[in-house]
C-alpha atoms as a PDB file:
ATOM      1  CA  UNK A   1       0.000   0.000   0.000  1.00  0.00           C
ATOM      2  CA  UNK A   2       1.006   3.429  -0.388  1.00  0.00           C
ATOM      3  CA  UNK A   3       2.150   5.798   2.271  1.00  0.00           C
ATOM      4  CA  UNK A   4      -0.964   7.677   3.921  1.00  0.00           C
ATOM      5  CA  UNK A   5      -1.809  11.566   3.716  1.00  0.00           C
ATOM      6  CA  UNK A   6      -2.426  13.932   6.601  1.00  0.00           C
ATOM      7  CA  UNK A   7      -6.068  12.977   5.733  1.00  0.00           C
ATOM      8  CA  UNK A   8      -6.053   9.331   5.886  1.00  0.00           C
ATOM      9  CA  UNK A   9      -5.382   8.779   2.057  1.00  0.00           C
ATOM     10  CA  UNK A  10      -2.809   8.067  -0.216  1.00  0.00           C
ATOM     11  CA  UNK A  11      -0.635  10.268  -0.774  1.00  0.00           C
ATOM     12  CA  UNK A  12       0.054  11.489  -4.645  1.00  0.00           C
ATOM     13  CA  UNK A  13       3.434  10.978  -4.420  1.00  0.00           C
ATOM     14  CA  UNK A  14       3.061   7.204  -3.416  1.00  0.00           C
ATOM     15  CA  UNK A  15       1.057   6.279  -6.485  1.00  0.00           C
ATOM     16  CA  UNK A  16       3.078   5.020  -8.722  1.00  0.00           C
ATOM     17  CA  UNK A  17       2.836   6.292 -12.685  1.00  0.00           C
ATOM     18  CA  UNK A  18       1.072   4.105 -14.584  1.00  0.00           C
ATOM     19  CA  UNK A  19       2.752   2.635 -17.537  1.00  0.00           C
ATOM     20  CA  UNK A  20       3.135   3.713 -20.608  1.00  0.00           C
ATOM     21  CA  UNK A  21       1.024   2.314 -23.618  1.00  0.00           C
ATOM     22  CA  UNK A  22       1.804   2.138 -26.848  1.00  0.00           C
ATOM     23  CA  UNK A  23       0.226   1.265 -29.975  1.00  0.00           C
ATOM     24  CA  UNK A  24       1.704  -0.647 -33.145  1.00  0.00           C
ATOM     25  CA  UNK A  25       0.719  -0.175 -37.053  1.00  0.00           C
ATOM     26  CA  UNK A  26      -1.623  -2.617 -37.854  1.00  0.00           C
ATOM     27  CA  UNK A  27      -0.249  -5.783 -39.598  1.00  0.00           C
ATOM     28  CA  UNK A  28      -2.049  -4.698 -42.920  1.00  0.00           C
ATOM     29  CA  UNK A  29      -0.291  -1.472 -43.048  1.00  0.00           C
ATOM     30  CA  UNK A  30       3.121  -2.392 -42.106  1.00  0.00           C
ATOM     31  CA  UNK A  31       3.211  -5.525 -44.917  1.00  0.00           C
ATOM     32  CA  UNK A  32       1.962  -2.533 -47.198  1.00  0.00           C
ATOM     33  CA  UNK A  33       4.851  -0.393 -46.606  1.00  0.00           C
ATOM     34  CA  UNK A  34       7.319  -3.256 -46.379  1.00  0.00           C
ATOM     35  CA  UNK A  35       5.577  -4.726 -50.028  1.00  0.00           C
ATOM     36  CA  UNK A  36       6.339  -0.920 -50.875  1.00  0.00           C
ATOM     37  CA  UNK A  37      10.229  -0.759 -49.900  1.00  0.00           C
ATOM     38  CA  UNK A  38      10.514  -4.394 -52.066  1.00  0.00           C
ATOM     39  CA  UNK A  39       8.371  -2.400 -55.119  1.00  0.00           C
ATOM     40  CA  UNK A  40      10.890   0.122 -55.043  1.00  0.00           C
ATOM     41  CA  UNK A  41      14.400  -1.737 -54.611  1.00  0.00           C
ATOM     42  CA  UNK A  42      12.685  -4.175 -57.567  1.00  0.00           C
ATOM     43  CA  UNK A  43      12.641  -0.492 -60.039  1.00  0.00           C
ATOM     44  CA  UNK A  44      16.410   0.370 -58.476  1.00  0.00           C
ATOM     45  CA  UNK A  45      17.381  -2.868 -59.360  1.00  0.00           C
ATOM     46  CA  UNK A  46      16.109  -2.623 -63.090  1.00  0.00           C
ATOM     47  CA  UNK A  47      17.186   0.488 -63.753  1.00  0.00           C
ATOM     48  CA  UNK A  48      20.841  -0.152 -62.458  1.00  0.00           C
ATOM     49  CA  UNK A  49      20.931  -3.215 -64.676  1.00  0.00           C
ATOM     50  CA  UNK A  50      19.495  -1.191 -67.495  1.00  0.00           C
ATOM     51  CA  UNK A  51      21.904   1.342 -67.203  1.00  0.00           C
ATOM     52  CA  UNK A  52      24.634  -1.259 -66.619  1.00  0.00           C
ATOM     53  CA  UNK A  53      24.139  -3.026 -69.734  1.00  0.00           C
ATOM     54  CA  UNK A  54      22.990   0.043 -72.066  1.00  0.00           C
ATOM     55  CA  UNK A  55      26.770   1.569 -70.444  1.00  0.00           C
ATOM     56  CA  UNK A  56      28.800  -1.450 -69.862  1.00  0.00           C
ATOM     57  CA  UNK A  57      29.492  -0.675 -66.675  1.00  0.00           C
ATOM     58  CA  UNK A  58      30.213  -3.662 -64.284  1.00  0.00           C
ATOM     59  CA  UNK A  59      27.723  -5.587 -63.150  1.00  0.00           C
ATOM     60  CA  UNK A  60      29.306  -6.540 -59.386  1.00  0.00           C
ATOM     61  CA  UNK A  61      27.594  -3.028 -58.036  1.00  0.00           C
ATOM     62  CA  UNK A  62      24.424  -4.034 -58.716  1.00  0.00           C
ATOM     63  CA  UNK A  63      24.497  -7.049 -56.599  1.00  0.00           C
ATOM     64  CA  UNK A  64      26.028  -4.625 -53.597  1.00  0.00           C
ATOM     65  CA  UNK A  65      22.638  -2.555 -54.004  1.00  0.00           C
ATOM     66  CA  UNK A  66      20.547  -5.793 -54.125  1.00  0.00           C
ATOM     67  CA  UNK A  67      22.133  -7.167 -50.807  1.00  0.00           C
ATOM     68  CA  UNK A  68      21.916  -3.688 -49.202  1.00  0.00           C
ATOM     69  CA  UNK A  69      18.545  -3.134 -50.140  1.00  0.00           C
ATOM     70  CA  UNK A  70      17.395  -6.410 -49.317  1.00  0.00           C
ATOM     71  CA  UNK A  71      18.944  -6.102 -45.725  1.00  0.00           C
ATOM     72  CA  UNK A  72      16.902  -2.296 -45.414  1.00  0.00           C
ATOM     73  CA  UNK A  73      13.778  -4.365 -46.323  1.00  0.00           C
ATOM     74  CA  UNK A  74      13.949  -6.702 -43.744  1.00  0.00           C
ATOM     75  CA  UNK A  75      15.131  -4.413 -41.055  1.00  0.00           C
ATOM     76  CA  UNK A  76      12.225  -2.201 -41.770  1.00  0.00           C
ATOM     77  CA  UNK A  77       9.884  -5.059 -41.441  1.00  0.00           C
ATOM     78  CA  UNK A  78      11.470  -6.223 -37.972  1.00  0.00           C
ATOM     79  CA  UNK A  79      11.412  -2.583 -36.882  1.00  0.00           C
ATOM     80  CA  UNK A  80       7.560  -1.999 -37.668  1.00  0.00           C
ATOM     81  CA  UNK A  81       6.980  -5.515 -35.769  1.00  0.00           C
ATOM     82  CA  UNK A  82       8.952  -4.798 -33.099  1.00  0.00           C
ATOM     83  CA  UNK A  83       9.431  -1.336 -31.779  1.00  0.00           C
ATOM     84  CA  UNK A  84       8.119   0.968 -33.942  1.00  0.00           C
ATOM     85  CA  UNK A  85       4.864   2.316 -32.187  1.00  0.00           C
ATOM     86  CA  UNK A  86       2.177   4.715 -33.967  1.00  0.00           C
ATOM     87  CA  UNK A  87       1.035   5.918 -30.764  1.00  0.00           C
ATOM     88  CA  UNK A  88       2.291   6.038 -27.052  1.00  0.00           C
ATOM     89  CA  UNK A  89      -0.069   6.982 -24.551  1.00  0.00           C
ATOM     90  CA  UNK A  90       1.549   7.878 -21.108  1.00  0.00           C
ATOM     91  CA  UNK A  91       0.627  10.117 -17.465  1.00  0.00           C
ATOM     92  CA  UNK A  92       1.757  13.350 -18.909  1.00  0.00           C
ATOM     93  CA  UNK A  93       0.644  12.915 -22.511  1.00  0.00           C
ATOM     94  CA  UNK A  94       0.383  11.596 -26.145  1.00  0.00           C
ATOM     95  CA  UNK A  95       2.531  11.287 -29.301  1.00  0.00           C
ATOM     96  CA  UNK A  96       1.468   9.826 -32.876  1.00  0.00           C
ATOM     97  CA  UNK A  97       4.340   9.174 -35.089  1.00  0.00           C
ATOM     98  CA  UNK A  98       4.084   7.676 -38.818  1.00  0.00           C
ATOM     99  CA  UNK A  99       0.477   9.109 -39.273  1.00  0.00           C
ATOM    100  CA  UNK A 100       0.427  11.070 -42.200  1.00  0.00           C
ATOM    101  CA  UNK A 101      -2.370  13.978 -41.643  1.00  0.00           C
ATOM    102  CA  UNK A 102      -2.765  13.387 -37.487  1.00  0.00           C
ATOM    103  CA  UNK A 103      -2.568  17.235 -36.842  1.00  0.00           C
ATOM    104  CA  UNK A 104      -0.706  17.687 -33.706  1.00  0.00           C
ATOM    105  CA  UNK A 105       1.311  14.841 -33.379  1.00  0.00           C
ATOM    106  CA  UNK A 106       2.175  15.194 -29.451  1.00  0.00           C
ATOM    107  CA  UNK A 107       0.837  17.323 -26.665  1.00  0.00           C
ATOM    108  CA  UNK A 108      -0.108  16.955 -23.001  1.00  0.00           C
ATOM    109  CA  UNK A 109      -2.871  15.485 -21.303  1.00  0.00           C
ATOM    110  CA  UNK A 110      -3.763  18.989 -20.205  1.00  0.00           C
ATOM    111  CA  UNK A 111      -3.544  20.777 -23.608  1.00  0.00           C
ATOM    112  CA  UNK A 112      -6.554  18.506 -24.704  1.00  0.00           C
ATOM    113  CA  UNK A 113     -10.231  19.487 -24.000  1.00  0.00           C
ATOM    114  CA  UNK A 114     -11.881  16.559 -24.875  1.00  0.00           C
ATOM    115  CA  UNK A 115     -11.394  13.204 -27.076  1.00  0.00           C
ATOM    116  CA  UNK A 116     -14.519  11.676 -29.005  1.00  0.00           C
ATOM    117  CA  UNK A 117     -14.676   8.729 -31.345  1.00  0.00           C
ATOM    118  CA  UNK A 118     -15.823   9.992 -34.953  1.00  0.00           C
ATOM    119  CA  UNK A 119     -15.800   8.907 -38.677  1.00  0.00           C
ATOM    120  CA  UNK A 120     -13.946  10.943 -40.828  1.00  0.00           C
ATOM    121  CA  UNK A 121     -13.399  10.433 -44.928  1.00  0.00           C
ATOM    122  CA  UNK A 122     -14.894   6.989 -44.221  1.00  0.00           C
ATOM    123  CA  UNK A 123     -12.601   6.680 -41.560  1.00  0.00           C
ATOM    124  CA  UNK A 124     -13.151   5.289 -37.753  1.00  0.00           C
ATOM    125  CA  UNK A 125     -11.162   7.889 -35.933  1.00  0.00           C
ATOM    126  CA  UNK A 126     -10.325   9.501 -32.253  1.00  0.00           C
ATOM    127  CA  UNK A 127      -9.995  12.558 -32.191  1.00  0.00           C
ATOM    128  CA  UNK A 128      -8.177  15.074 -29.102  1.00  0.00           C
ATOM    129  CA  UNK A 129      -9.521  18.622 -29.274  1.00  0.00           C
ATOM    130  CA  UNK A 130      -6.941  20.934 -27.475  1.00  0.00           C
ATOM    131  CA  UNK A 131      -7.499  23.927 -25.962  1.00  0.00           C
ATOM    132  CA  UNK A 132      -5.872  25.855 -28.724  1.00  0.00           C
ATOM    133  CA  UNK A 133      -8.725  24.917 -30.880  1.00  0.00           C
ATOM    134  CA  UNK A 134      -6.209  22.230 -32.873  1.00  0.00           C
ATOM    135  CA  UNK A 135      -6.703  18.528 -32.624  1.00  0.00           C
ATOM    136  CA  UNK A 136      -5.111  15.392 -33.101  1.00  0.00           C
ATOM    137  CA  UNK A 137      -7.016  12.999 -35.518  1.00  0.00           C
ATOM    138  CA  UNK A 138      -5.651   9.455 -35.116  1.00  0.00           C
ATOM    139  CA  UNK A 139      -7.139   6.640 -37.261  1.00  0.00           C
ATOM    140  CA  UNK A 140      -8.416   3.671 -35.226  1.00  0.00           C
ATOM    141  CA  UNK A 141      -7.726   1.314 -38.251  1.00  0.00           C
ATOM    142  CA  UNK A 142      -4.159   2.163 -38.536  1.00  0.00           C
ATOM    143  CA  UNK A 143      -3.417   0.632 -35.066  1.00  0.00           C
ATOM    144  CA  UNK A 144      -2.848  -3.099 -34.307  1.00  0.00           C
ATOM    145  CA  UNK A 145      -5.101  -2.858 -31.401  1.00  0.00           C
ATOM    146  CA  UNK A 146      -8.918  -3.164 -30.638  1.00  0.00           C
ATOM    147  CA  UNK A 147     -10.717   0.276 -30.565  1.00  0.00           C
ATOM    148  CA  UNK A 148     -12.311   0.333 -28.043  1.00  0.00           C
ATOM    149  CA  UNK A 149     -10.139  -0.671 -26.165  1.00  0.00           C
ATOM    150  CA  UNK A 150      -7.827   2.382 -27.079  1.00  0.00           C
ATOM    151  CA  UNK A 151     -10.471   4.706 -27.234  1.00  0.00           C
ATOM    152  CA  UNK A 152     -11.037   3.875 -23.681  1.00  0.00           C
ATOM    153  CA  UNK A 153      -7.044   3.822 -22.947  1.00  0.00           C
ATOM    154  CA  UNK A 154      -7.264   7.388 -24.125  1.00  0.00           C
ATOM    155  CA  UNK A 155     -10.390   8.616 -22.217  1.00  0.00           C
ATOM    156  CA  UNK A 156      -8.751   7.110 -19.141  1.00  0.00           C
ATOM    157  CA  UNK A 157      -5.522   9.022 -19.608  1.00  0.00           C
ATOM    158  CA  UNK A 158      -7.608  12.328 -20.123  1.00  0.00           C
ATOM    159  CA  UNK A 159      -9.583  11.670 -17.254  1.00  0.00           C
ATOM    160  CA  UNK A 160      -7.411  11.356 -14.724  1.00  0.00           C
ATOM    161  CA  UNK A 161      -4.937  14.284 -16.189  1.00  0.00           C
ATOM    162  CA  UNK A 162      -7.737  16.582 -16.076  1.00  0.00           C
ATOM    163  CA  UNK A 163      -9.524  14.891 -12.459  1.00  0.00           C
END
């Protein structure tokens, strides 16, 4: 238990933080952009060859670019399963990272006025209204979690920033 307050409670101070959460790209989105990095060393590739035999330039580079490429393909698909997170949710606030569009992509708990679940562009969406009059839209889908359960991670974190 924590250590009591003059008025028989706990104290703030001996409440411990709680964790931080954070929130992956979804599984469909990250084998999109992986598919995407292959798409693109594939043209590289060509258009070294290409220019390797229209040129006659030696051919040994272009197996250097395949083996590098290769190896930045499958590091970016290990670092979007592993830990790359969209969105981390902690006491003192939020950031969204690799969300194209999000608005505001980090801010305290007590810079935001209120968070709702809308549908945006056909989108399923929460979004944080701030104070400022800004907001921070993040896409539901986008995330490799249920969401409701982070819509209610996110009302939780507001609530008790706010009271």
């Amino acid at each position: 238990m924590g250590a009591l307050g003059e008025n028989g409670g706990v104290s703030a101070e001996s409440v411990p933080p709680a964790p931080a959460s954070q929130y992956r790209l979804a599984p469909v989105l990250a084998t999109r952009l992986v598919g995407s990095a292959l798409v693109a060393l594939a043209l590289v590739v060509f258009l070294l060859t290409a220019l390797s035999f229209a040129l006659d330039w030696p051919r040994d580079p272009i197996l250097v670019v395949v083996g590098l490429g290769l190896a930045a393909v499958f590091g970016l698909g290990g670092w979007l399963r592993g830990p790359a997170s969209v969105v981390r949710l902690d006491d003192a606030g939020y950031r969204v990272r690799l969300i194209r569009g999000a608005g505001v992509k980090q801010g305290a708990w007590s810079e935001v006025s209120e968070a709702s679940a809308q549908t945006r562009h056909g989108l399923r969406v929460v979004v944080l209204e701030r104070h400022d009059g800004r907001e921070t839209v993040i896409p539901v889908d986008a995330l490799a979690a249920d969401r409701e359960h982070f819509a209610d991670a996110v009302r939780a974190r507001l609530r008790a920033a706010h009271g």
